[in-house]
N, C-alpha and C. Protein backbone atom coordinates (compact mmCIF):
# COMPACT_ATOMS: atom_id res chain seq x y z
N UNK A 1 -9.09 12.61 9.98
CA UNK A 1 -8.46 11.51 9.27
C UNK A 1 -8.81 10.20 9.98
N UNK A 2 -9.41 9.11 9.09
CA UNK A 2 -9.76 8.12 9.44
C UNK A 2 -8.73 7.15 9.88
N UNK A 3 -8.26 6.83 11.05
CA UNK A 3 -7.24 5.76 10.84
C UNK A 3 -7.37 4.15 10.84
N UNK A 4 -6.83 3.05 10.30
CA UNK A 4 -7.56 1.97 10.40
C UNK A 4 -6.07 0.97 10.64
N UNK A 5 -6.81 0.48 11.85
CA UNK A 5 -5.34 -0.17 13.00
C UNK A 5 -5.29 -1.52 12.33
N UNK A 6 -3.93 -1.78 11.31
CA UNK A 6 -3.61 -2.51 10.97
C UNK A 6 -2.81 -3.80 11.38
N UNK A 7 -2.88 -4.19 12.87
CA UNK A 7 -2.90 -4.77 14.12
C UNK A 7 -3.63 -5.72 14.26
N UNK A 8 -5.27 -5.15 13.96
CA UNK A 8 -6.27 -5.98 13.74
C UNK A 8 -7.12 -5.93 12.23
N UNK A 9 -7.25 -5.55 11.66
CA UNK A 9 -7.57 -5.77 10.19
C UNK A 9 -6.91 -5.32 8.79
N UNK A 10 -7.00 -5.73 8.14
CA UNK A 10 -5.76 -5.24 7.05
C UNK A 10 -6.42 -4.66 6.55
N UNK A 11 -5.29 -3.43 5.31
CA UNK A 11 -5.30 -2.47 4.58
C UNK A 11 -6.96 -2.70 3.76
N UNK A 12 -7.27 -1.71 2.46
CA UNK A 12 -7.84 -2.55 1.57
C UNK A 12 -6.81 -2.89 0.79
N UNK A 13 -7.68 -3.47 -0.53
CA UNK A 13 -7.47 -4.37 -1.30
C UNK A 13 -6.79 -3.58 -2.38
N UNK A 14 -5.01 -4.31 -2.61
CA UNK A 14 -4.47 -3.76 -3.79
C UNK A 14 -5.07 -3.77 -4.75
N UNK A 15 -6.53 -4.07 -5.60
CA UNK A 15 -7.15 -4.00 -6.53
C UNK A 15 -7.92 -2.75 -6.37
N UNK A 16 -8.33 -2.34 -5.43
CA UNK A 16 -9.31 -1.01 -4.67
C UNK A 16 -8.60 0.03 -5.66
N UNK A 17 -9.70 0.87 -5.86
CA UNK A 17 -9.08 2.07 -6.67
C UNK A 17 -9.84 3.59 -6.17
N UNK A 18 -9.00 4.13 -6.07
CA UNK A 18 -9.04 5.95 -5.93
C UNK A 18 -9.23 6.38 -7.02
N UNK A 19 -10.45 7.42 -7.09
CA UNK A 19 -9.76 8.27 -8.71
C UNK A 19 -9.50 7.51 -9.65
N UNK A 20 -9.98 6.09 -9.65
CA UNK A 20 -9.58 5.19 -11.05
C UNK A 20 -7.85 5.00 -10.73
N UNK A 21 -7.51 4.73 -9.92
CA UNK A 21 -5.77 4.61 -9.31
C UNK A 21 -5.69 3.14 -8.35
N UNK A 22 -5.31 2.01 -9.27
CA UNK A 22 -5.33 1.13 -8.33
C UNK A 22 -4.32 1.39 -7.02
N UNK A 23 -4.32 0.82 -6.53
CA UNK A 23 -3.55 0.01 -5.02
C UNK A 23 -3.54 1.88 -4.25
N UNK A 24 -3.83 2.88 -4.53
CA UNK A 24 -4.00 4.05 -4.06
C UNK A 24 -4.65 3.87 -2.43
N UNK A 25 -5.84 3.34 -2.63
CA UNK A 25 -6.61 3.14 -1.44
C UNK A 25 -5.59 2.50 -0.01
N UNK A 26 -5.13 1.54 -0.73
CA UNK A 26 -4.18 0.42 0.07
C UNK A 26 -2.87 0.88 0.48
N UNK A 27 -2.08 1.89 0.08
CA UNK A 27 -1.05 2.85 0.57
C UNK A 27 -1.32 3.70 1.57
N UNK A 28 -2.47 4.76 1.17
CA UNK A 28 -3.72 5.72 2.01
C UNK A 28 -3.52 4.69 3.40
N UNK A 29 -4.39 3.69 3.74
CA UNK A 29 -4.13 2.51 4.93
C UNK A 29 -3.49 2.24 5.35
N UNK A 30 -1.91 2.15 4.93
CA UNK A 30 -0.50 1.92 5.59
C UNK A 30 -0.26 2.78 5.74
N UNK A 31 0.13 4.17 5.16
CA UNK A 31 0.28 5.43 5.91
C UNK A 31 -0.51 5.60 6.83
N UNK A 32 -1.78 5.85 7.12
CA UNK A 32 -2.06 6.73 7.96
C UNK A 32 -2.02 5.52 9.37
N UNK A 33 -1.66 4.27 8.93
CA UNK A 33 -1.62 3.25 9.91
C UNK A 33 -0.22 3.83 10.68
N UNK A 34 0.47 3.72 9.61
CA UNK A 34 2.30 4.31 9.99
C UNK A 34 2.49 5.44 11.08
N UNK A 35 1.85 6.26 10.62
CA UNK A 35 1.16 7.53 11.34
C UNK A 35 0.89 7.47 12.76
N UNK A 36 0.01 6.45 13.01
CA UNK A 36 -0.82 6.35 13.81
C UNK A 36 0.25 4.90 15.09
N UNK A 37 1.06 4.73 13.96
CA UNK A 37 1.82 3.53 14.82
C UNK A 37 1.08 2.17 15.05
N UNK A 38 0.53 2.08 14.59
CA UNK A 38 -0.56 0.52 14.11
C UNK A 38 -0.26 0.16 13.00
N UNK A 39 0.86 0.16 11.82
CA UNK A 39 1.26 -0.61 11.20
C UNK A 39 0.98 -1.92 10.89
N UNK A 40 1.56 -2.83 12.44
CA UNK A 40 1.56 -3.85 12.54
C UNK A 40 2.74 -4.88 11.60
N UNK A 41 2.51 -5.92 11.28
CA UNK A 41 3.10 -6.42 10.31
C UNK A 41 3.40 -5.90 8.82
N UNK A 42 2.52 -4.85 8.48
CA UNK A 42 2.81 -4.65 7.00
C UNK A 42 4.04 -3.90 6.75
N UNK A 43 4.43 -3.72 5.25
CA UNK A 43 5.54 -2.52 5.48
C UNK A 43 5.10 -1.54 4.77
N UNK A 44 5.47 -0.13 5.11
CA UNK A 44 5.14 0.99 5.03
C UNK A 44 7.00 2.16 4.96
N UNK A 45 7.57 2.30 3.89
CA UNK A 45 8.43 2.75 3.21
C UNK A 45 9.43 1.94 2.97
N UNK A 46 9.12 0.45 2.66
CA UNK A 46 9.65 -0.63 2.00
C UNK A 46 9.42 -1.52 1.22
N UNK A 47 7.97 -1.16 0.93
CA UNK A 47 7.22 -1.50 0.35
C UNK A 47 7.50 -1.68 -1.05
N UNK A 48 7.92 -2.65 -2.26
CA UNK A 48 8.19 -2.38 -3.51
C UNK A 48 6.50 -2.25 -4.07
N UNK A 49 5.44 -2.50 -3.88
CA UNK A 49 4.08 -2.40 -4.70
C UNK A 49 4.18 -0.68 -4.10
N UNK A 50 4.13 -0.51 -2.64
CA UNK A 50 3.86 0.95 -2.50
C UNK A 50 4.71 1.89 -3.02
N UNK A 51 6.13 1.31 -3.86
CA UNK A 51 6.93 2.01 -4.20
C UNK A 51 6.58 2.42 -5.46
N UNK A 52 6.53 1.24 -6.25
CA UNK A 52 6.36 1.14 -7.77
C UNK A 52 4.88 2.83 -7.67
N UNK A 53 3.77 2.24 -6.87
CA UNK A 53 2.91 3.31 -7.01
C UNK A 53 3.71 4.71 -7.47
N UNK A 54 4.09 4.96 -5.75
CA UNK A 54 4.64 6.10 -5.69
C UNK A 54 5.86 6.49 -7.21
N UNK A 55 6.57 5.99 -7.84
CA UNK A 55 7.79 6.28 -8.65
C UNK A 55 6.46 6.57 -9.88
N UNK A 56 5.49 5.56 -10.07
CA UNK A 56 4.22 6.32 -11.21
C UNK A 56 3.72 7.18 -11.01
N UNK A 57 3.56 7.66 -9.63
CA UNK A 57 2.93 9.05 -9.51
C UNK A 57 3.98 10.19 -9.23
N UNK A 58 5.50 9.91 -9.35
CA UNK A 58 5.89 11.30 -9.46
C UNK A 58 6.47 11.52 -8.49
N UNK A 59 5.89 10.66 -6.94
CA UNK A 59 6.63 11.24 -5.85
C UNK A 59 7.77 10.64 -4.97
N UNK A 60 7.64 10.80 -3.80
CA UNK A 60 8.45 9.59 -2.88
C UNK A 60 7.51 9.52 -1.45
N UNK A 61 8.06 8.72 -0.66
CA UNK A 61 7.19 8.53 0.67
C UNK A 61 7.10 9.29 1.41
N UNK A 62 8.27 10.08 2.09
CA UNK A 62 8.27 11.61 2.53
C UNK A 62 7.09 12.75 2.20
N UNK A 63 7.28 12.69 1.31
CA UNK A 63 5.92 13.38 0.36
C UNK A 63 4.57 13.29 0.44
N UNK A 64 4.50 11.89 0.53
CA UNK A 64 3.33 10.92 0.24
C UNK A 64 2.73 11.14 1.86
N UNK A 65 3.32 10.87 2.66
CA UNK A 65 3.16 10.48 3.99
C UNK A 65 3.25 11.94 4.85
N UNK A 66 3.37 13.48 3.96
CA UNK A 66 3.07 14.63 4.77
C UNK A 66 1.72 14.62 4.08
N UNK A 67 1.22 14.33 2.58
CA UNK A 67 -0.18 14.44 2.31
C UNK A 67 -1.41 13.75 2.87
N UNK A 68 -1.05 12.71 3.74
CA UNK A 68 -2.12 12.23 4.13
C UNK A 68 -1.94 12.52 5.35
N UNK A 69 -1.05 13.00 6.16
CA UNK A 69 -0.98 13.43 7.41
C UNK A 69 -1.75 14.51 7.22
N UNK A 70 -1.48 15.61 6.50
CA UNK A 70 -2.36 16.95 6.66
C UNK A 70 -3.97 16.19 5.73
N UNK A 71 -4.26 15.43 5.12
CA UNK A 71 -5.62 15.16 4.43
C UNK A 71 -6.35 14.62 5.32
N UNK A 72 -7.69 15.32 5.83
CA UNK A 72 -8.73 14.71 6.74
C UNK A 72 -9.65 13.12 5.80
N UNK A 73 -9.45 13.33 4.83
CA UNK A 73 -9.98 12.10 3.93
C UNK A 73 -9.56 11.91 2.85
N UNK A 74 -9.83 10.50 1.76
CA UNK A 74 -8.91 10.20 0.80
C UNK A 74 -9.63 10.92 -0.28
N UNK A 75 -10.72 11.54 -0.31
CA UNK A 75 -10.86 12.99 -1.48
C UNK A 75 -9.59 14.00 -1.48
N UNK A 76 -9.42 14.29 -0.32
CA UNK A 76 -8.63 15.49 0.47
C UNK A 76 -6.79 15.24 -0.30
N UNK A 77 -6.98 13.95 -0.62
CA UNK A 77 -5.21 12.93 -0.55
C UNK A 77 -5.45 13.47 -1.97
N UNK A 78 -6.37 12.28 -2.86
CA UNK A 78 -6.25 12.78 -4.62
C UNK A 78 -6.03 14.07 -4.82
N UNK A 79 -7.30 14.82 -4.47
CA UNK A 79 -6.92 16.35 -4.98
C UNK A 79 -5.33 16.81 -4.82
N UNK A 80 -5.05 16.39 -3.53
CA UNK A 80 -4.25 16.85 -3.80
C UNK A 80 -2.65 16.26 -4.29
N UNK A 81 -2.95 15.37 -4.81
CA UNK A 81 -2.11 14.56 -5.27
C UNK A 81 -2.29 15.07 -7.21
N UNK A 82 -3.35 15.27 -7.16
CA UNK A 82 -3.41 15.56 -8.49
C UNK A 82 -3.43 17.32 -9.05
N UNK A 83 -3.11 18.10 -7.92
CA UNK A 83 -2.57 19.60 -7.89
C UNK A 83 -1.22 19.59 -7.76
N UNK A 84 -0.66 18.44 -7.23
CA UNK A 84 1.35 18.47 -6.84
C UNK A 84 1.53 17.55 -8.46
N UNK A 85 0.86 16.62 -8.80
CA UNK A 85 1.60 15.73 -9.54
C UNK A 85 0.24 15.33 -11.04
N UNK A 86 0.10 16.46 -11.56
CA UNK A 86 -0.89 15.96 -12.60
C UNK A 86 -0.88 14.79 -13.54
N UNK A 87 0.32 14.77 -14.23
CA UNK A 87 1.11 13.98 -15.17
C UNK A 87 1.34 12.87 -14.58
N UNK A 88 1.76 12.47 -13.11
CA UNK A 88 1.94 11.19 -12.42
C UNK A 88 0.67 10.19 -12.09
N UNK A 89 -0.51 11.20 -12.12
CA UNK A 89 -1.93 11.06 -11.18
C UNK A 89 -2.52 10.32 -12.73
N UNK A 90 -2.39 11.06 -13.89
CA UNK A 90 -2.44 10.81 -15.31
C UNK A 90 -1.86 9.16 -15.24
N UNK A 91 -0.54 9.16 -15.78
CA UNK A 91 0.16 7.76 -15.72
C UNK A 91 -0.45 6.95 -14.69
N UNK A 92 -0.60 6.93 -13.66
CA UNK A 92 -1.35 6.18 -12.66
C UNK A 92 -2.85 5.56 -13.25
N UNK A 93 -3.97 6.19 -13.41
CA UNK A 93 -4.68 5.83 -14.10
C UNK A 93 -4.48 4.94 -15.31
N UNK A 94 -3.53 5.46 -16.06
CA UNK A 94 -3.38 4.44 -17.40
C UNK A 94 -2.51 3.62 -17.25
N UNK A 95 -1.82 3.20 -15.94
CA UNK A 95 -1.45 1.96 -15.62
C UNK A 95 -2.59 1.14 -14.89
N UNK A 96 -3.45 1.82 -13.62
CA UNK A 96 -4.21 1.15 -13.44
C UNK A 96 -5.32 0.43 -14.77
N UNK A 97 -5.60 1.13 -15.77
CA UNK A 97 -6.34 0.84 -17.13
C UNK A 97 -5.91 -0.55 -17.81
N UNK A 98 -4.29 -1.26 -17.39
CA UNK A 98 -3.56 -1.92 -18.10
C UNK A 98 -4.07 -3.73 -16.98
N UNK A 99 -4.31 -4.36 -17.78
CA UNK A 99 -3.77 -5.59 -16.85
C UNK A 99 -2.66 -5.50 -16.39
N UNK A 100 -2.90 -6.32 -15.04
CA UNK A 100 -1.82 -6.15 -14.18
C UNK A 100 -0.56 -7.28 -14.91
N UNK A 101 0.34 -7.23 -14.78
CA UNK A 101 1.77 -7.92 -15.82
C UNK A 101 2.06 -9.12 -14.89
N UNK A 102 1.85 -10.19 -15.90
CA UNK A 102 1.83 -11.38 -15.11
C UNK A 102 3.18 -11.58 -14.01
N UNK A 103 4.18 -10.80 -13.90
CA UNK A 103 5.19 -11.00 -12.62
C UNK A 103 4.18 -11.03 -11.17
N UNK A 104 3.01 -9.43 -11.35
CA UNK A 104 2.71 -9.20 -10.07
C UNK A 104 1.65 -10.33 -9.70
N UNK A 105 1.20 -10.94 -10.67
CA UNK A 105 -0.10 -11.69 -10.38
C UNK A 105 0.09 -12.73 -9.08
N UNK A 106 1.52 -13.11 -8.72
CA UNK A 106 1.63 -14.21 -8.00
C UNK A 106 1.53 -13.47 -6.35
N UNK A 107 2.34 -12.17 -6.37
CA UNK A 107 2.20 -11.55 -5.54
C UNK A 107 0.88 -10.90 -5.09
N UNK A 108 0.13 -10.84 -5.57
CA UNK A 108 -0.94 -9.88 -5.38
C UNK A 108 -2.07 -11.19 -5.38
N UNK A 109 -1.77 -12.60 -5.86
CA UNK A 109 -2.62 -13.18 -4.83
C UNK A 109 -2.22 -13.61 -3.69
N UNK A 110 -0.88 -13.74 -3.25
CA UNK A 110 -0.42 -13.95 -1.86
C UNK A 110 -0.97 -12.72 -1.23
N UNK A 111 -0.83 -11.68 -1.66
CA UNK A 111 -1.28 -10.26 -0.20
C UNK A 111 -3.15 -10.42 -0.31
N UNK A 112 -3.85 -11.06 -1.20
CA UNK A 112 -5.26 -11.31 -1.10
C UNK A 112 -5.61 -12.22 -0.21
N UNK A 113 -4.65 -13.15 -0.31
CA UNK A 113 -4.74 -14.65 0.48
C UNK A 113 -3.94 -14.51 1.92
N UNK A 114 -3.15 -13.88 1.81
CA UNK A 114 -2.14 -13.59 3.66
C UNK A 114 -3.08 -12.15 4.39
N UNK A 115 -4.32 -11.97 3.65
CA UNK A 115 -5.15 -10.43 4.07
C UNK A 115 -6.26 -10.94 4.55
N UNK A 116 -6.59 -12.35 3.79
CA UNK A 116 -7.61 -12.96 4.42
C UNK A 116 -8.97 -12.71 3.09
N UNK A 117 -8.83 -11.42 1.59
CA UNK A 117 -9.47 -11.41 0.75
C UNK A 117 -10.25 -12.87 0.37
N UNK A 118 -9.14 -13.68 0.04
CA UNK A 118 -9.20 -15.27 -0.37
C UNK A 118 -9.21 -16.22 0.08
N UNK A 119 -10.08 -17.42 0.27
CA UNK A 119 -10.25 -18.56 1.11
C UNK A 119 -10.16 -19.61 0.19
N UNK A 120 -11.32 -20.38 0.55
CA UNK A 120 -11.25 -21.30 -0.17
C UNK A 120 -10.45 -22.60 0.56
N UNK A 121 -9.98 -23.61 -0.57
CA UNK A 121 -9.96 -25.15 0.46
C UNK A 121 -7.98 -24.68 0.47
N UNK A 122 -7.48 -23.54 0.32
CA UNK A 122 -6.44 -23.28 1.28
C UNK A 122 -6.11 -22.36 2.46
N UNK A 123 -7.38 -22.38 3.19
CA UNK A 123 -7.91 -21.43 4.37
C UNK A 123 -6.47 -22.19 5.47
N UNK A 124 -6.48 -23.39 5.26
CA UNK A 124 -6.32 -24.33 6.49
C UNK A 124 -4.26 -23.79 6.19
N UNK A 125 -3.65 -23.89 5.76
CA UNK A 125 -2.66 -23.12 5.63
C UNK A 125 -2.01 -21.56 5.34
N UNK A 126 -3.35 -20.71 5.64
CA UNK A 126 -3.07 -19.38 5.76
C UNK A 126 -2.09 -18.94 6.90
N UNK A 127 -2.18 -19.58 8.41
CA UNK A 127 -1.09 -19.33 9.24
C UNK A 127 0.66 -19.39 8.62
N UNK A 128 0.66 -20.80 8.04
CA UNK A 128 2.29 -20.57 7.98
C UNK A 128 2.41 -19.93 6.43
N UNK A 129 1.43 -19.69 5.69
CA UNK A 129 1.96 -18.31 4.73
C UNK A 129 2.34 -17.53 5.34
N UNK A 130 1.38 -17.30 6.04
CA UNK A 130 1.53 -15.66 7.11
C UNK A 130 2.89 -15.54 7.20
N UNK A 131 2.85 -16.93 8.05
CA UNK A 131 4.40 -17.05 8.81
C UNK A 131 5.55 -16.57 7.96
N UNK A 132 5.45 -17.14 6.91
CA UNK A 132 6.32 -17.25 5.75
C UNK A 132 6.87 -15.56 4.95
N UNK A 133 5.61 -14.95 5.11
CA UNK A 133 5.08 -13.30 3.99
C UNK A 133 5.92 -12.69 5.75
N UNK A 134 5.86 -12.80 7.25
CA UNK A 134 6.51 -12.11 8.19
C UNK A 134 8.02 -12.19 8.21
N UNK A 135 8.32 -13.22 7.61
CA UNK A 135 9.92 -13.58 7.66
C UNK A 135 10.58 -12.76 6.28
N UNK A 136 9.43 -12.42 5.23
CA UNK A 136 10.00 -11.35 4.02
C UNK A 136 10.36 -10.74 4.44
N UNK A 137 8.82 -10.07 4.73
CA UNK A 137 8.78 -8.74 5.73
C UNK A 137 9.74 -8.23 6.30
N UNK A 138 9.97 -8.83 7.16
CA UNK A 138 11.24 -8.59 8.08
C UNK A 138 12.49 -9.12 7.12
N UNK A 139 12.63 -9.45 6.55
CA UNK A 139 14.15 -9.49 5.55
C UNK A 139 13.87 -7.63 4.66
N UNK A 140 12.71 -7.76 4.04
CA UNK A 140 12.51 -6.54 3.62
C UNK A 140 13.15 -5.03 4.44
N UNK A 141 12.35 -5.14 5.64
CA UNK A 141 12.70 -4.38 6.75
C UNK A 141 14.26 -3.81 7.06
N UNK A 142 15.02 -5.26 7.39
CA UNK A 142 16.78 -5.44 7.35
C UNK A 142 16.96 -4.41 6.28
N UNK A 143 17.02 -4.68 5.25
CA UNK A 143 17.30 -4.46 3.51
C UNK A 143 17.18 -3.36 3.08
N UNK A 144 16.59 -2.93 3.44
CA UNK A 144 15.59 -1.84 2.77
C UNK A 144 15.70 -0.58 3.66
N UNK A 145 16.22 0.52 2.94
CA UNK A 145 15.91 1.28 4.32
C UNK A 145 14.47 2.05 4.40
N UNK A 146 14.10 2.48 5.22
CA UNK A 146 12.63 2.89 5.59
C UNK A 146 12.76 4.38 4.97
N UNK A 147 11.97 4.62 3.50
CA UNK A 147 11.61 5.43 3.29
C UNK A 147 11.06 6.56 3.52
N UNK A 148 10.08 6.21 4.56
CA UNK A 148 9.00 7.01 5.02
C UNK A 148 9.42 7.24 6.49
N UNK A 149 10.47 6.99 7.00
CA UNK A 149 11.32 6.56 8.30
C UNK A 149 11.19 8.37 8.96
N UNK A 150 11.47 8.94 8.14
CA UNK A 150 11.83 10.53 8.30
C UNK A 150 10.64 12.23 9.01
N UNK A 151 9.61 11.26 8.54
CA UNK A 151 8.42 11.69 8.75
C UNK A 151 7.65 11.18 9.62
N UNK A 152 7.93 9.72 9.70
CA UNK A 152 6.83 9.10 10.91
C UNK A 152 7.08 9.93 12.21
C-alpha cells in the first residue's frame, strides 16, 4: 500500500476519479494518510465531501478505512468496494456522471485553491485561506466526532 504523507503534499484532486467514481481517489489519500498518521491538516472521518461519498456508496468510515488498510492498491479498494457494495459503487458512478450541484462548486474550488491545484493572480493570498480552511478544520474536528476514530 502506497502511502502519500499528507504533511507535505496533498491528497489528489476531488475531481480525480476511480472506476468512473469521483472524489474516490481523494478519500483512498486521506485514509491511508490516517493510517499512516500523516494526515496532517486534512480531515479524515469528518469530512462532509468524504462523507457524502461514503453515505452514496453504501458504507461508513470504519468500513471504508479496514478496506484500504487490508488493499495493497486502489484496484485492490474498487474491487472490492464493488463485491461489498454493488448498488452503492452503481449510484456513485451516476452521481459522479451528474454535474457537480452548484452548493459544492464554491467548496471544491476552495480545496483546489487551499491544495495548491489553482493559482493564478490569487496565489499571493493562498496563506491566510489556508489559515482560514485550518480554523474550519479544527471547528470541524471540535464538532464532529471522528468517524474513522475507531480503526485508526
Amino acid at each position: 500500500m502506497e502511502t502519500i504523507d499528507l504533511t507535505l503534499a496533498p491528497p489528489r484532486r476531488w475531481s480525480d476519479e476511480l472506476g468512473g467514481i469521483r472524489w474516490l481517489p481523494r478519500i483512498i489519500d486521506k485514509a491511508r494518510a490516517a493510517l499512516a498518521g500523516r494526515l496532517g491538516s486534512y480531515l479524515y472521518g469528518q469530512s462532509p465531501g468524504d462523507e457524502n461519498l461514503l453515505r452514496i456508496l453504501g458504507t461508513d468510515y470504519p468500513t471504508f478505512t479496514l478496506i484500504v488498510k487490508a488493499a495493497p492498491d486502489d484496484a485492490s479498494i474498487l474491487a472490492e468496494l464493488e463485491a461489498r457494495f454493488p448498488e452503492g459503487v452503481a449510484r456513485a458512478r451516476r452521481w459522479t456522471s451528474r454535474p457537480l450541484p452548484l452548493p459544492f462548486r464554491p467548496l471544491t474550488w476552495m480545496l483546489d485553491f487551499d491544495d495548491g491545484y489553482i493559482d493564478g493572480p490569487l496565489a499571493p493570498v493562498r496563506k491566510p485561506i489556508q489559515a482560514l480552511y485550518n480554523v474550519v478544520a479544527g471547528m470541524l474536528r471540535a464538532v464532529r466526532k471522528n468517524a474513522a476514530k475507531e480503526v485508526l
